[in-house]
PDB file of N, CA and C in Angstrom:
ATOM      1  N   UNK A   1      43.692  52.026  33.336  1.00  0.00           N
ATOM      2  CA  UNK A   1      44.460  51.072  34.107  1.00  0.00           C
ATOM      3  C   UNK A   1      43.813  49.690  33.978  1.00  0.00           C
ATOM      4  N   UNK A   2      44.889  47.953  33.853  1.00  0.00           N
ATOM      5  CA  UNK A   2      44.758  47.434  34.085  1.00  0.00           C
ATOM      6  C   UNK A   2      43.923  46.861  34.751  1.00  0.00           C
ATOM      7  N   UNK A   3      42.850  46.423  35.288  1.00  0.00           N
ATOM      8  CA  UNK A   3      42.477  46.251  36.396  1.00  0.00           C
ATOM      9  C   UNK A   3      42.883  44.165  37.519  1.00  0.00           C
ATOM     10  N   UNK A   4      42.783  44.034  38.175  1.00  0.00           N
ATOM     11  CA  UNK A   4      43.455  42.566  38.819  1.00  0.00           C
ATOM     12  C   UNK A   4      42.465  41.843  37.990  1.00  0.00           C
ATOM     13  N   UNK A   5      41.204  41.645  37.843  1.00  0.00           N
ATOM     14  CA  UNK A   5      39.898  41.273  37.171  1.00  0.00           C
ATOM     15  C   UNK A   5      40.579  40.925  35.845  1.00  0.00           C
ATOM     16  N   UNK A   6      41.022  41.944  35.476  1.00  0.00           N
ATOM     17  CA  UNK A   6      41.025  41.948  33.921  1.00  0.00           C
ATOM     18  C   UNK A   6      42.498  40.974  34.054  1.00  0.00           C
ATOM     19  N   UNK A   7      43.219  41.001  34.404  1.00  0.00           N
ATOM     20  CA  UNK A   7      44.838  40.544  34.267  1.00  0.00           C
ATOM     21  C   UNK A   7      44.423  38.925  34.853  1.00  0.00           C
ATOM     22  N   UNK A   8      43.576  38.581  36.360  1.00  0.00           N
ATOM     23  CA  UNK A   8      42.864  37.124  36.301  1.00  0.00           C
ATOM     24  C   UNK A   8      42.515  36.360  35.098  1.00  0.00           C
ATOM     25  N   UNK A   9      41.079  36.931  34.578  1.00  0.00           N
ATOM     26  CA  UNK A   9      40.438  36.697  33.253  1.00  0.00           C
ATOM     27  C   UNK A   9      41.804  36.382  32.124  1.00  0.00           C
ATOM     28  N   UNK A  10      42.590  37.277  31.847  1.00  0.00           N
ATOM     29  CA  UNK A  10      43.610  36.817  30.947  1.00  0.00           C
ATOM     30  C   UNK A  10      44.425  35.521  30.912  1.00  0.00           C
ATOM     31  N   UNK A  11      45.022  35.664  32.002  1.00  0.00           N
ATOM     32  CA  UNK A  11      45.180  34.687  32.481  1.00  0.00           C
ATOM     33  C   UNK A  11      44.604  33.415  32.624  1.00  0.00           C
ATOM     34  N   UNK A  12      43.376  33.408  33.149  1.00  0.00           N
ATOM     35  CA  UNK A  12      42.584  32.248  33.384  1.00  0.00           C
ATOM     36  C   UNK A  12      41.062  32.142  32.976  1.00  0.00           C
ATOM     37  N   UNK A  13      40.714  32.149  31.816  1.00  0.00           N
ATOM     38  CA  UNK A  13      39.255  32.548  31.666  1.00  0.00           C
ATOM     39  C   UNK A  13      37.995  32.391  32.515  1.00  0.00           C
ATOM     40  N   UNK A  14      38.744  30.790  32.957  1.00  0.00           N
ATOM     41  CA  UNK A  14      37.724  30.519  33.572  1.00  0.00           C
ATOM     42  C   UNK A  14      37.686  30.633  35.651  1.00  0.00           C
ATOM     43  N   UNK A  15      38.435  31.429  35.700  1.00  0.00           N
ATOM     44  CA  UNK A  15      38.452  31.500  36.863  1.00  0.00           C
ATOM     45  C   UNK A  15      37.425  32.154  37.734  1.00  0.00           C
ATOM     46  N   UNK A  16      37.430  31.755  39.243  1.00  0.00           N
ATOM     47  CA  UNK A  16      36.531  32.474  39.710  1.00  0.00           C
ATOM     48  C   UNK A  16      36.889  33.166  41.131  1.00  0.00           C
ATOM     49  N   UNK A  17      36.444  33.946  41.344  1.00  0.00           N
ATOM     50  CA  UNK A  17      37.171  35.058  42.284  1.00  0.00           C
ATOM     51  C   UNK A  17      36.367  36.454  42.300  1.00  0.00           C
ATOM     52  N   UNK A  18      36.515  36.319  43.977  1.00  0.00           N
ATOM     53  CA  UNK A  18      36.195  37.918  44.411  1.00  0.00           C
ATOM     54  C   UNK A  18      37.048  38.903  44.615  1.00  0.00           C
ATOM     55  N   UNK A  19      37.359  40.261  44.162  1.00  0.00           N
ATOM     56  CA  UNK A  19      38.312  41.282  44.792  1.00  0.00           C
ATOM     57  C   UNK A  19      37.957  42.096  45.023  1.00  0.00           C
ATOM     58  N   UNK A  20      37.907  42.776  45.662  1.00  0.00           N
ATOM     59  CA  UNK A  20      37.207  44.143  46.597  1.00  0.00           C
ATOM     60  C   UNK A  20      38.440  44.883  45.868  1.00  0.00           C
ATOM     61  N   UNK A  21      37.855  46.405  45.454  1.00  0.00           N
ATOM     62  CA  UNK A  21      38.268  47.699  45.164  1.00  0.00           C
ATOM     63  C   UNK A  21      39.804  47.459  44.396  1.00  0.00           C
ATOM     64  N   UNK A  22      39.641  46.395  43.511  1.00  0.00           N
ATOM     65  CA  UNK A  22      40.926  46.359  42.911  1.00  0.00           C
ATOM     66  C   UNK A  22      42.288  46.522  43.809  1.00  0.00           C
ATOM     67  N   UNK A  23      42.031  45.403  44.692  1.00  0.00           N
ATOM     68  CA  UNK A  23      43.063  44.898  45.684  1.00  0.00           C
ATOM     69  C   UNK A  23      43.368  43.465  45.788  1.00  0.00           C
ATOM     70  N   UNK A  24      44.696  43.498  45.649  1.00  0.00           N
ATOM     71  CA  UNK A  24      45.209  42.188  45.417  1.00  0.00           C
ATOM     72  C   UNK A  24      45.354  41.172  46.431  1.00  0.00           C
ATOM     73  N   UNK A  25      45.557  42.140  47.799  1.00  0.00           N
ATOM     74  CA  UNK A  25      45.507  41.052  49.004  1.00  0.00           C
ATOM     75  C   UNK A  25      44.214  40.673  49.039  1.00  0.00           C
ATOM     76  N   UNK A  26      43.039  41.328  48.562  1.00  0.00           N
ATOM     77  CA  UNK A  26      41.939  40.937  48.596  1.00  0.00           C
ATOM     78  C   UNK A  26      41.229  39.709  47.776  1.00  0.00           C
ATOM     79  N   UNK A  27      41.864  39.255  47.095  1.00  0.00           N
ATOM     80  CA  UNK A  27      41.560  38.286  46.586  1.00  0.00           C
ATOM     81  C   UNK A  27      41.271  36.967  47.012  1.00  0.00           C
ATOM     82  N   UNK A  28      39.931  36.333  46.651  1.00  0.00           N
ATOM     83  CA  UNK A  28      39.142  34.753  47.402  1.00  0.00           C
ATOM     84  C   UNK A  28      38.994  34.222  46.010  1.00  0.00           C
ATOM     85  N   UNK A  29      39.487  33.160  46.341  1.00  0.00           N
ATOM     86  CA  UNK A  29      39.247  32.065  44.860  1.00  0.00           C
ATOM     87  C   UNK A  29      38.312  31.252  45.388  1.00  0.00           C
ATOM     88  N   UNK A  30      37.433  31.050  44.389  1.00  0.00           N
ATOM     89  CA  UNK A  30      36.027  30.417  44.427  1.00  0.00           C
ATOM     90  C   UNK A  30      35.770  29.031  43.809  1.00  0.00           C
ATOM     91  N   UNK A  31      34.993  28.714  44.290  1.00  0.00           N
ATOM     92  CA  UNK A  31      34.876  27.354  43.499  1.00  0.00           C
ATOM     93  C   UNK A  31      35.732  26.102  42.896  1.00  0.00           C
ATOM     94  N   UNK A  32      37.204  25.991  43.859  1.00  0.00           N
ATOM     95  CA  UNK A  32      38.039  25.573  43.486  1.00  0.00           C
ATOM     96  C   UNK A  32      38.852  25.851  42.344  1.00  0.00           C
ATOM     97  N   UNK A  33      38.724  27.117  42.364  1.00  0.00           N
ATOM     98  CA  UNK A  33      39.686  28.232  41.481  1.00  0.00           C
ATOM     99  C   UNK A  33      41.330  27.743  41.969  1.00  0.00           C
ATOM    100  N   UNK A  34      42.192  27.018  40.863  1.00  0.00           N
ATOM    101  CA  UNK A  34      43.730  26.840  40.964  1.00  0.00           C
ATOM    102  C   UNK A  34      44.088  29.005  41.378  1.00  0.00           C
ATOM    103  N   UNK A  35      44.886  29.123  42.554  1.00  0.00           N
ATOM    104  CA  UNK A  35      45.165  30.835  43.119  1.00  0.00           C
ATOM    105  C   UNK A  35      46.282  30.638  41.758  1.00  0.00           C
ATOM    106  N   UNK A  36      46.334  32.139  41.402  1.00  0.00           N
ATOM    107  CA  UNK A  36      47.308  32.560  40.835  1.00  0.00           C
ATOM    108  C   UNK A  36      48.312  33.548  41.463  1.00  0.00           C
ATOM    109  N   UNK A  37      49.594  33.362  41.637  1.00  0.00           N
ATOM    110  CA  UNK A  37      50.242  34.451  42.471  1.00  0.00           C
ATOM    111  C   UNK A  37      49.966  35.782  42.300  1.00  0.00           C
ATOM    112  N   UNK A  38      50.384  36.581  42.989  1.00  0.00           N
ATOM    113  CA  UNK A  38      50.449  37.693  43.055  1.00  0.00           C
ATOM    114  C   UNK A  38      51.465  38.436  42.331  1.00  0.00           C
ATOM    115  N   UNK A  39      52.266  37.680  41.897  1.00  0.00           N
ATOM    116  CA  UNK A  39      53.947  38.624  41.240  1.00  0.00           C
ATOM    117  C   UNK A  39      53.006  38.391  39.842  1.00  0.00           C
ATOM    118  N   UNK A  40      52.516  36.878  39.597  1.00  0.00           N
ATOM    119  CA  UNK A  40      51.941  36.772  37.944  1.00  0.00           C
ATOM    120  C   UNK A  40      50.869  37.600  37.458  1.00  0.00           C
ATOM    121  N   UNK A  41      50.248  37.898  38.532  1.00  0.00           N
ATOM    122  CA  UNK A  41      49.115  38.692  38.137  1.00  0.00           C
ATOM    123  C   UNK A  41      49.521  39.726  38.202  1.00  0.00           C
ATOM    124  N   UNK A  42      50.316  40.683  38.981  1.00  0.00           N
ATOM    125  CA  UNK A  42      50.689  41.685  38.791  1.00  0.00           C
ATOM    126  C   UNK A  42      51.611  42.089  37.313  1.00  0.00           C
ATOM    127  N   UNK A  43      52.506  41.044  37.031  1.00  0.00           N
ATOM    128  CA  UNK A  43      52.719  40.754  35.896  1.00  0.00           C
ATOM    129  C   UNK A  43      52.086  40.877  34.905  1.00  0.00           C
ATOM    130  N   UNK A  44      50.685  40.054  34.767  1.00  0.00           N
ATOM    131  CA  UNK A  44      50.142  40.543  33.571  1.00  0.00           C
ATOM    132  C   UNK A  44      49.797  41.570  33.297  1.00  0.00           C
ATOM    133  N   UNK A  45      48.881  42.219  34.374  1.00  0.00           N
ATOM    134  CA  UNK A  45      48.904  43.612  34.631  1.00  0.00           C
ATOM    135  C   UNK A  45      49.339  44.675  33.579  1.00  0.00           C
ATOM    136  N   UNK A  46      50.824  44.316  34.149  1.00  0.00           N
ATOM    137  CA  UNK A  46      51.927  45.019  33.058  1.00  0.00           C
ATOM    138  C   UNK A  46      52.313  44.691  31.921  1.00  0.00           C
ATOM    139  N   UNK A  47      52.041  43.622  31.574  1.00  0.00           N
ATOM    140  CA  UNK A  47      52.395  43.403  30.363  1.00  0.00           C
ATOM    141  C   UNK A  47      50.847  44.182  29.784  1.00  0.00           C
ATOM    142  N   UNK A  48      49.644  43.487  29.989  1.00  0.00           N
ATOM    143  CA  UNK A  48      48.318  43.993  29.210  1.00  0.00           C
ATOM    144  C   UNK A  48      48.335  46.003  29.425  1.00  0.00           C
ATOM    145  N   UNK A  49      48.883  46.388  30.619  1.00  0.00           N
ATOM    146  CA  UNK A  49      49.218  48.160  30.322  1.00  0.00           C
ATOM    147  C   UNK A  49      49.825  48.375  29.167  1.00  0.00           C
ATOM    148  N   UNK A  50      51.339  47.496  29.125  1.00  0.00           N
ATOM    149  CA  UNK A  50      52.096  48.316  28.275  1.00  0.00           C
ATOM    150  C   UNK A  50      51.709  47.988  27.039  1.00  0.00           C
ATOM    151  N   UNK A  51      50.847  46.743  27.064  1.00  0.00           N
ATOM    152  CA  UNK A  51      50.300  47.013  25.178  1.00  0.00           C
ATOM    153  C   UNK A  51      49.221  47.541  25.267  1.00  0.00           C
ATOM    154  N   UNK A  52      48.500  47.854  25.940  1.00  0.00           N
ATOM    155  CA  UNK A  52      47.524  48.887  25.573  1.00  0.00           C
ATOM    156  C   UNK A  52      47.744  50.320  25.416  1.00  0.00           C
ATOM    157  N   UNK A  53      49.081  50.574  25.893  1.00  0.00           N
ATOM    158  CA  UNK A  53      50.083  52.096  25.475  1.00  0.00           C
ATOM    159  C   UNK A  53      50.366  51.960  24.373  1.00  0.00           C
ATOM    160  N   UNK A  54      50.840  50.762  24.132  1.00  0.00           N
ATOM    161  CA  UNK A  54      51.644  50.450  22.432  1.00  0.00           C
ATOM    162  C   UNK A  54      50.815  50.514  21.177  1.00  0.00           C
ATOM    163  N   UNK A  55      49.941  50.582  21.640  1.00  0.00           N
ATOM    164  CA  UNK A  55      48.343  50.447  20.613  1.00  0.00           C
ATOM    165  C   UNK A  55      47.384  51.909  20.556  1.00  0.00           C
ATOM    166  N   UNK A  56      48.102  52.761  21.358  1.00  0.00           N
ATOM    167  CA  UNK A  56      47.156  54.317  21.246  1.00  0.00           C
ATOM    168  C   UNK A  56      47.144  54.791  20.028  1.00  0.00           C
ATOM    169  N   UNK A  57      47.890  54.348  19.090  1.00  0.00           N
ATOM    170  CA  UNK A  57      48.164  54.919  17.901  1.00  0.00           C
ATOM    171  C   UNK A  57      47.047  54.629  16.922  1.00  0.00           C
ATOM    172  N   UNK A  58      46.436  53.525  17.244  1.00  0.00           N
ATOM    173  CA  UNK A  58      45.572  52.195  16.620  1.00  0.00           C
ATOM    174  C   UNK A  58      44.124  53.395  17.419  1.00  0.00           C
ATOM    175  N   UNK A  59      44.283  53.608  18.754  1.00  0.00           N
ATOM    176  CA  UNK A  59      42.788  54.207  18.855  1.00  0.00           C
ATOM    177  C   UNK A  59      42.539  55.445  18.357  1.00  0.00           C
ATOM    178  N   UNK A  60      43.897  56.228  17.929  1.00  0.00           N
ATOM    179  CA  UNK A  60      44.011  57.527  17.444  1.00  0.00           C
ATOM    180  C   UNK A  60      43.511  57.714  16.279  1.00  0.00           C
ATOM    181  N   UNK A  61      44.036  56.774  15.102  1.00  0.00           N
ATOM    182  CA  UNK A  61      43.957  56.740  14.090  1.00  0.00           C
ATOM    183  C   UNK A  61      41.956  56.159  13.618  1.00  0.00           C
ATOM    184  N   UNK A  62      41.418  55.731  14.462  1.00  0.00           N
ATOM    185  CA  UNK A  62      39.994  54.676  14.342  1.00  0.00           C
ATOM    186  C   UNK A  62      39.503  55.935  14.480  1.00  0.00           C
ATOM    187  N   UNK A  63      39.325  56.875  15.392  1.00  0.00           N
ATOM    188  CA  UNK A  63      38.820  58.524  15.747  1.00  0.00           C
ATOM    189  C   UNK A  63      38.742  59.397  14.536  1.00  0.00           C
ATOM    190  N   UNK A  64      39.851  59.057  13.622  1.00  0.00           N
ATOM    191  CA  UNK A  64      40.283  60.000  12.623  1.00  0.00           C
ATOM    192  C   UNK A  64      39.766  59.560  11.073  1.00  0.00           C
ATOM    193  N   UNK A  65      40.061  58.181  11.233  1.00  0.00           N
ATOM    194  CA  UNK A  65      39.355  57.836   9.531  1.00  0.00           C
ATOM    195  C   UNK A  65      38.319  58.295   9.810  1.00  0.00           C
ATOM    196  N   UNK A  66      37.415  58.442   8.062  1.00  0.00           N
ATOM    197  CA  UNK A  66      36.522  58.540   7.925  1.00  0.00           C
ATOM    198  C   UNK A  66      35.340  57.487   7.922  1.00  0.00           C
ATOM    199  N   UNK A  67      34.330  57.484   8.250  1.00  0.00           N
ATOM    200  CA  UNK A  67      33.102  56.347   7.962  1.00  0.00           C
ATOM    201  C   UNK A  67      33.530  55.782   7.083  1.00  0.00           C
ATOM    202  N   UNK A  68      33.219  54.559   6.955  1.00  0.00           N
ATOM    203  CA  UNK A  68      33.912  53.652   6.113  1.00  0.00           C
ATOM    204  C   UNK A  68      32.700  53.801   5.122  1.00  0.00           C
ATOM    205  N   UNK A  69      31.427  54.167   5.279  1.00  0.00           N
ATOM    206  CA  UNK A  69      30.486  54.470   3.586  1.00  0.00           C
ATOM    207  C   UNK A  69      31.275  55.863   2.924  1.00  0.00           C
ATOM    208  N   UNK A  70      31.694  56.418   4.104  1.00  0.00           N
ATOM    209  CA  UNK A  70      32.767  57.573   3.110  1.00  0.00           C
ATOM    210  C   UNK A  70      33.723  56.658   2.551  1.00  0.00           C
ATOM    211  N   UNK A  71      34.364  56.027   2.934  1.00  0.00           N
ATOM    212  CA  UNK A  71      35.160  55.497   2.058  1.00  0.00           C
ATOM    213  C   UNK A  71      35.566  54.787   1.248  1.00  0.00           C
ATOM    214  N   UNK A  72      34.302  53.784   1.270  1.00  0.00           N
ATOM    215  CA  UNK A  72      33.740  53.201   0.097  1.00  0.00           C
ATOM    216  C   UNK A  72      33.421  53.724  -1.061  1.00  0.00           C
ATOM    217  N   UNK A  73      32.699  54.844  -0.728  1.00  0.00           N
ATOM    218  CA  UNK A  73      32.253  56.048  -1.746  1.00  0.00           C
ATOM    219  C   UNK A  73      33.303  56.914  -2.291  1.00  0.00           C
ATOM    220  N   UNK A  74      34.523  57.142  -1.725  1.00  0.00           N
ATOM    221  CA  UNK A  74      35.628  57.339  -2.696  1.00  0.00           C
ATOM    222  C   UNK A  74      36.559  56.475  -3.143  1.00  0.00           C
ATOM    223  N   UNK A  75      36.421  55.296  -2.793  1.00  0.00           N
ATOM    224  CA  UNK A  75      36.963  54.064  -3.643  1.00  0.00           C
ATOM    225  C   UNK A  75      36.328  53.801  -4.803  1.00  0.00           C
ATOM    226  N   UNK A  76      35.113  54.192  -4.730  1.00  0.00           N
ATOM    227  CA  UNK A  76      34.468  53.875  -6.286  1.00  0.00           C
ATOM    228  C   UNK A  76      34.832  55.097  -6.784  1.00  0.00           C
ATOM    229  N   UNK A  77      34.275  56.526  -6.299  1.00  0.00           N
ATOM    230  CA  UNK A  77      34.776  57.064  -7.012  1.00  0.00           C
ATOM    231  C   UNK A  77      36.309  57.494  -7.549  1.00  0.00           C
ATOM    232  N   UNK A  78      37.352  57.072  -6.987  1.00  0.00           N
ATOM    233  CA  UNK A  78      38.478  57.934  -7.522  1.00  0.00           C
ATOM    234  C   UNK A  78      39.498  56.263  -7.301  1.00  0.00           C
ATOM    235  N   UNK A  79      38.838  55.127  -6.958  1.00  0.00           N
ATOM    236  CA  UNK A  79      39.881  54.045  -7.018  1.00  0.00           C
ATOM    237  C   UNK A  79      40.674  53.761  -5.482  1.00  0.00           C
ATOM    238  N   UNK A  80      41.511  52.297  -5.514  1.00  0.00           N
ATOM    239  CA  UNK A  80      42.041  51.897  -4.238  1.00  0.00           C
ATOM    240  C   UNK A  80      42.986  52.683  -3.777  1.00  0.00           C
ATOM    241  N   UNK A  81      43.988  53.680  -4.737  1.00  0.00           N
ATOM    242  CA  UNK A  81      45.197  54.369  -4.853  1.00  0.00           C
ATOM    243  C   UNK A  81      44.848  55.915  -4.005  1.00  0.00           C
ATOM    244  N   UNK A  82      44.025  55.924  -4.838  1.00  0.00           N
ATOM    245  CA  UNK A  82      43.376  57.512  -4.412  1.00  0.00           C
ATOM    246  C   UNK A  82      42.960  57.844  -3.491  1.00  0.00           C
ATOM    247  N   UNK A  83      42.222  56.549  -2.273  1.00  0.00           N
ATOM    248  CA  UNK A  83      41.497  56.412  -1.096  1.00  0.00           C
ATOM    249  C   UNK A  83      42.569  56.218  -0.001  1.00  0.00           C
ATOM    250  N   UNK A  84      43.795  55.505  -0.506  1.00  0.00           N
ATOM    251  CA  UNK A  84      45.041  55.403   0.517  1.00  0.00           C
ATOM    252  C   UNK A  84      45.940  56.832   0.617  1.00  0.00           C
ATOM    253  N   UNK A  85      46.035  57.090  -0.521  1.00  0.00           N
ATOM    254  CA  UNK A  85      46.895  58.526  -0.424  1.00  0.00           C
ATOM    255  C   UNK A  85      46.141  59.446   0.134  1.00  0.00           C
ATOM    256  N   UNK A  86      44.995  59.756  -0.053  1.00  0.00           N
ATOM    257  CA  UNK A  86      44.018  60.634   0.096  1.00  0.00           C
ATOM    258  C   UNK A  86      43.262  60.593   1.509  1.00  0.00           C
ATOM    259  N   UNK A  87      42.612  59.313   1.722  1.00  0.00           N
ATOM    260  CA  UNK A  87      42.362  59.701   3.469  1.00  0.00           C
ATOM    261  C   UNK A  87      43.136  58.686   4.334  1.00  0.00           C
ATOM    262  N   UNK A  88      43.657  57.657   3.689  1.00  0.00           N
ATOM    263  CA  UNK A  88      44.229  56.786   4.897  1.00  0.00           C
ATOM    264  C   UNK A  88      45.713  57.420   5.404  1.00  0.00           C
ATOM    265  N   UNK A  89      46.557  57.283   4.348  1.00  0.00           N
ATOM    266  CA  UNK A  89      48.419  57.579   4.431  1.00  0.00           C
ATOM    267  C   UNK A  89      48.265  58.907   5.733  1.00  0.00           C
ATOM    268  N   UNK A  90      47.056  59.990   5.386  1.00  0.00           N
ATOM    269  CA  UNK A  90      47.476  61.444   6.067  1.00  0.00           C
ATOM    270  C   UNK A  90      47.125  60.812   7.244  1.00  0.00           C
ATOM    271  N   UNK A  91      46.445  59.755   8.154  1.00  0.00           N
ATOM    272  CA  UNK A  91      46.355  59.622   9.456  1.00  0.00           C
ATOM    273  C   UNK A  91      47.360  58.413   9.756  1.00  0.00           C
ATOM    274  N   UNK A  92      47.667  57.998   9.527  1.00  0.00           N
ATOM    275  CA  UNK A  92      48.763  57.276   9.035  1.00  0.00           C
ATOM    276  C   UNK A  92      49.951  57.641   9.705  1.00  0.00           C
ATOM    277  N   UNK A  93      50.396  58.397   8.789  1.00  0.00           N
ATOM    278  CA  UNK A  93      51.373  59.658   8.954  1.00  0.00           C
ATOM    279  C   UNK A  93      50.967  60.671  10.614  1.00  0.00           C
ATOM    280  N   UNK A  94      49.668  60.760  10.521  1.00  0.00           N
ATOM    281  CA  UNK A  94      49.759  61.575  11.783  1.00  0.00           C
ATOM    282  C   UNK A  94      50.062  60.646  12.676  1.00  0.00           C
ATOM    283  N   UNK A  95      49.305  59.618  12.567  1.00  0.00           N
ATOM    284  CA  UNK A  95      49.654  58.383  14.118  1.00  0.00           C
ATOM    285  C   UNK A  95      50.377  57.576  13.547  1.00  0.00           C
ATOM    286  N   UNK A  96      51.900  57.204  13.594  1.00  0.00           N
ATOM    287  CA  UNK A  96      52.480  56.333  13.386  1.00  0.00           C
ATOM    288  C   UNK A  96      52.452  55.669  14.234  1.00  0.00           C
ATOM    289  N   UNK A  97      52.982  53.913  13.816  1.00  0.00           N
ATOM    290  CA  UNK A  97      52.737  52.979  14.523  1.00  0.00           C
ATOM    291  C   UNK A  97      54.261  53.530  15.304  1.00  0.00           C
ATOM    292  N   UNK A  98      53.895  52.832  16.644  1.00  0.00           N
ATOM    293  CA  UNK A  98      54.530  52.677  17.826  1.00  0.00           C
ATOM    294  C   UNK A  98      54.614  54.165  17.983  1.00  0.00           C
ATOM    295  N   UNK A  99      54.008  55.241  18.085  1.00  0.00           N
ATOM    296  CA  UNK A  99      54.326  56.321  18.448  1.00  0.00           C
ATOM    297  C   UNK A  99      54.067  56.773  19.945  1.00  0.00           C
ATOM    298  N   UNK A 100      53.876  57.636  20.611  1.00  0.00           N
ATOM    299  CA  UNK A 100      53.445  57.801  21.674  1.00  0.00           C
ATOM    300  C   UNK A 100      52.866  59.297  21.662  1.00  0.00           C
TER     301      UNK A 100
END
């Protein structure tokens, strides 16, 4: 999950702010921190969830290649062709993009 912290920061890098237990009424802006609403931040929220759903495919697939000195080591040996068909395309294929 999102957290309010994380969806602030996006939002505003430089902002500053306290929130207790990932609560939104809880929020104190510090240091003459411009407040950001509550609908926007909740907003980002959702937007930064749903691409981090949209992207599981991307952490699926990083789990599954091989070490990249493995795969260096069959790029020399067997070429650029041989290393895509051979270990990239099959995870590829298992995690397609946008899949779920």
């Amino acid at each position: 999950m999102i957290t309010i912290s994380e969806a602030i920061k996006t939002i505003n890098p430089e902002a500053e702010f306290s929130c207790t237990d990932n609560d939104i009424s809880s929020i104190k802006w510090l240091n003459n921190t411009t407040p950001i609403s509550s609908d926007d931040i909740t907003s980002k929220q959702n937007e930064l969830e749903n691409d981090y759903t949209a992207k599981q495919y991307q952490r699926d697939r990083a789990k599954e290649y091989p070490l990249l000195a493995e795969q260096i080591d069959y790029i020399y040996h067997n070429g650029i062709e041989a290393w895509k068909t051979d270990m990239i395309n099959p995870v590829k294929n298992k995690y397609p993009k946008g899949s779920e």
